[in-house]
Protein backbone atom coordinates (compact mmCIF):
# COMPACT_ATOMS: atom_id res chain seq x y z
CA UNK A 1 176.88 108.83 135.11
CA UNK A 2 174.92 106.16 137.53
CA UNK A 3 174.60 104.04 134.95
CA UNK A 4 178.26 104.46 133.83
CA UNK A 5 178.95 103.27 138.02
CA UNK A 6 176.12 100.65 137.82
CA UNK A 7 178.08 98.85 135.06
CA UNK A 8 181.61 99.13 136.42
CA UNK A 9 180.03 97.90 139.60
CA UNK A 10 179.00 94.82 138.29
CA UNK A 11 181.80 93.85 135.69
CA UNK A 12 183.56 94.51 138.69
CA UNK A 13 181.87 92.11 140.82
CA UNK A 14 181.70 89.64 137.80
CA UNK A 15 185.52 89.75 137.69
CA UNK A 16 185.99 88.99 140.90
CA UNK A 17 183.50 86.70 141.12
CA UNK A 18 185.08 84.34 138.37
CA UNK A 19 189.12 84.93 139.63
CA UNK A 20 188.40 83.81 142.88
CA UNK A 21 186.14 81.15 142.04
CA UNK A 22 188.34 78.68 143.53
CA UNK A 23 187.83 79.77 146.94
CA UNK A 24 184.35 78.65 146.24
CA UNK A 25 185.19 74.85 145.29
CA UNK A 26 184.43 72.37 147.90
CA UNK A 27 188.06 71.38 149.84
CA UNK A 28 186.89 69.88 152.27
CA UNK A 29 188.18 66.65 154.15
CA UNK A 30 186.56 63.47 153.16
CA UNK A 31 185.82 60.84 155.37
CA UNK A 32 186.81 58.31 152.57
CA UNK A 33 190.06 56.81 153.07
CA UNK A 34 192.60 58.51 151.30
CA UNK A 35 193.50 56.77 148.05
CA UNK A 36 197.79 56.06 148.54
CA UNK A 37 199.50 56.58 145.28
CA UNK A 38 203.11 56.42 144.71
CA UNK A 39 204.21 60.12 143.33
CA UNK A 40 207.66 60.93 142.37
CA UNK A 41 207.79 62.87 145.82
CA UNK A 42 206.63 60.23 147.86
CA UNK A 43 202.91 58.79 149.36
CA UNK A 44 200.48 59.51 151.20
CA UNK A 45 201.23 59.17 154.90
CA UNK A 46 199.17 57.82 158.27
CA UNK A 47 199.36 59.87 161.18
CA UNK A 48 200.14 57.43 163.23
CA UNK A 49 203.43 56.97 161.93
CA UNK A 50 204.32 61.09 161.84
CA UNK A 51 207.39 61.73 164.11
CA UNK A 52 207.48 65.60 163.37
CA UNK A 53 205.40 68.23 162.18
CA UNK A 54 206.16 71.38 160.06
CA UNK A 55 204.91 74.40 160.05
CA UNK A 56 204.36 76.14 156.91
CA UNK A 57 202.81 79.95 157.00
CA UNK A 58 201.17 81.50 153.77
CA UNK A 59 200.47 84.91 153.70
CA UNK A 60 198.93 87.91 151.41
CA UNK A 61 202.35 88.71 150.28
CA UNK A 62 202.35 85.21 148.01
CA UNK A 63 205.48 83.67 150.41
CA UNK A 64 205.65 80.87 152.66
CA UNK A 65 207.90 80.64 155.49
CA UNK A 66 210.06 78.73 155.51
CA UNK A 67 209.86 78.23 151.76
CA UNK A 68 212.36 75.57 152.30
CA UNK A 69 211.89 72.00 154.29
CA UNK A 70 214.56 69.36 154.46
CA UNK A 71 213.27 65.97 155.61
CA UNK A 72 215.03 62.23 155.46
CA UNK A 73 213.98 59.33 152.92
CA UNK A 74 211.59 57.45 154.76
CA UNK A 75 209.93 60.26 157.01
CA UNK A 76 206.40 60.43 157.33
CA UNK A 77 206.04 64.54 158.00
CA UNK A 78 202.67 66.40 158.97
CA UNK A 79 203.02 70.05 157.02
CA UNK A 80 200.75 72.22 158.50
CA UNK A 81 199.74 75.14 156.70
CA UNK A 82 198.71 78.35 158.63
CA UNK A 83 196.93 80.55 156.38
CA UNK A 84 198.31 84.52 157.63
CA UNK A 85 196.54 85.98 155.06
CA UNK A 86 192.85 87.37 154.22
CA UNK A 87 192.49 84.98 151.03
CA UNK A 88 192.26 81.50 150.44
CA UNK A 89 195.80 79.78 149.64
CA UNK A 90 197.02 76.26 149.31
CA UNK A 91 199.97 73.69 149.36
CA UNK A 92 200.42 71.67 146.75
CA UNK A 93 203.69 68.86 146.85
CA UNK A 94 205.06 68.09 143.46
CA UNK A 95 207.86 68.60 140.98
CA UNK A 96 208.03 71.84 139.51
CA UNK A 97 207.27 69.89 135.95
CA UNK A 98 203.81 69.04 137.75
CA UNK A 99 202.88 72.28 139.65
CA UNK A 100 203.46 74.40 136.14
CA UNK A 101 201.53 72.19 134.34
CA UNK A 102 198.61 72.03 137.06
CA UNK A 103 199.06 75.97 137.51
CA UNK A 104 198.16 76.15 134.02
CA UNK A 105 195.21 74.29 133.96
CA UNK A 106 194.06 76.24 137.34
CA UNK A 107 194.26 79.64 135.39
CA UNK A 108 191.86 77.69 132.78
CA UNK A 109 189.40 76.65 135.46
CA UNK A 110 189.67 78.53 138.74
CA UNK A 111 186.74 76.76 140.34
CA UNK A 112 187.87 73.96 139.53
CA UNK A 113 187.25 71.36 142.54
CA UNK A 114 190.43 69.08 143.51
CA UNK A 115 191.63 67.56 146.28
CA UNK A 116 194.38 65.01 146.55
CA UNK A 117 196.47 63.95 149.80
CA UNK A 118 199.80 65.95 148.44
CA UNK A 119 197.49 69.29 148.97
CA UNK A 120 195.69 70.99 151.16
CA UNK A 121 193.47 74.42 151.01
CA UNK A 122 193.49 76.87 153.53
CA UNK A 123 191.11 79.65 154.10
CA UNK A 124 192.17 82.86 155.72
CA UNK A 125 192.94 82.61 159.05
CA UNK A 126 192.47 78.64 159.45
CA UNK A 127 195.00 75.67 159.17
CA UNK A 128 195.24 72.60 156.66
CA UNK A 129 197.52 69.49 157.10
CA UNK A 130 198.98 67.11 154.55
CA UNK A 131 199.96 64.02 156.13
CA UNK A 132 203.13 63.08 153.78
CA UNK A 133 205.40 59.77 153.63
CA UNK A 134 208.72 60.97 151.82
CA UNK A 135 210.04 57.34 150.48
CA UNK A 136 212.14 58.37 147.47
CA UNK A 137 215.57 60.85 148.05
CA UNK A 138 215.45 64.25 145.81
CA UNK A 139 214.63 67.79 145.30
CA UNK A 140 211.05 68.09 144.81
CA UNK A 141 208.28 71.52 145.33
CA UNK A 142 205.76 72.78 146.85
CA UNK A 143 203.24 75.81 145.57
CA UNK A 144 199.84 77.60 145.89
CA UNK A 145 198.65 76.83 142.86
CA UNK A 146 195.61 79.40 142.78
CA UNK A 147 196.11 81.21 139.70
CA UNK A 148 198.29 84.37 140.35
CA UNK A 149 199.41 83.23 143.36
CA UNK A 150 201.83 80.72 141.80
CA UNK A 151 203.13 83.36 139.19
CA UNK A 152 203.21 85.98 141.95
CA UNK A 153 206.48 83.45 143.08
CA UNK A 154 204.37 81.71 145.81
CA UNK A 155 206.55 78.45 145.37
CA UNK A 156 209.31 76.34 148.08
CA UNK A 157 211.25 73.50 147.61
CA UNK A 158 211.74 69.90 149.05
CA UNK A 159 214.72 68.00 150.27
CA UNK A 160 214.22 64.69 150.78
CA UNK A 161 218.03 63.43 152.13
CA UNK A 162 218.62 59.65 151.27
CA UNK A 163 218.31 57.39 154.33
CA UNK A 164 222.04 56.64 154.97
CA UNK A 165 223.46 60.23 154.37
């Protein structure tokens, strides 16, 4: 019977081990300057030029609040993500074309190491900013992207209002 225990123990621990291996990957902020690339949601912001910040809360239950933002073509916006919970969550900006596919290559390779300026990784109890220049109008998404977080509906969305509305 100890040896029945002894093995459940460790597949146990070698499960959990491998589906959280993402909280292992290295996230954290480079002193490199951030690389600007134009995304279908915007660019990367400075933040110098951020006239508001937004609060973003992730918890255990797989929700943010408020899992909807509105900004204005042409704001640069800090999000800052509170992380509620007792596991390591994220914020990824993107269409919803982009965070499925990316999703689905997280649940392939959960330690997989990542970092872009649209993200940012949180671990329990901490905070984690993305620094975000919205210069195109439209309805775009945001997601933890850990794998069964995503799935477990831990998504929001995006409007960006055009400039003159």
């Amino acid at each position: 019977m100890n040896t029945i225990k002894l093995i459940a123990a460790c597949a146990l621990w070698i499960s959990a081990s491998t589906s959280f291996g993402h909280e292992k990957a290295h996230h954290t902020a480079s002193n490199s300057p951030v690389v600007k690339e134009q995304k279908d949601w915007g660019i990367a912001g400075d933040a110098k030029a951020v006239r508001r910040t937004i609060t973003v809360r992730m918890t255990d239950d797989m929700r943010f609040a408020p899992n909807h933002i509105e900004v204005r073509e042409g704001d640069t916006v800090r999000l800052r993500a509170e992380n509620k919970g007792k596991v390591l969550h994220e914020i990824v900006i993107g269409t919803k074309a982009e965070l499925d596919q990316h999703a689905e290559l997280m649940k392939k390779h959960p330690g997989m190491e990542h970092d872009e300026p649209y993200m940012a990784h949180v671990v329990a109890g901490q905070k984690g900013d993305i620094v975000w220049h919205f210069n195109r109008a439209g309805n775009f998404d945001f997601a933890c992207l850990i794998p069964g977080h995503y799935q477990a509906g831990m998504t929001g969305t995006i409007t960006v209002l055009p400039r003159n509305q």
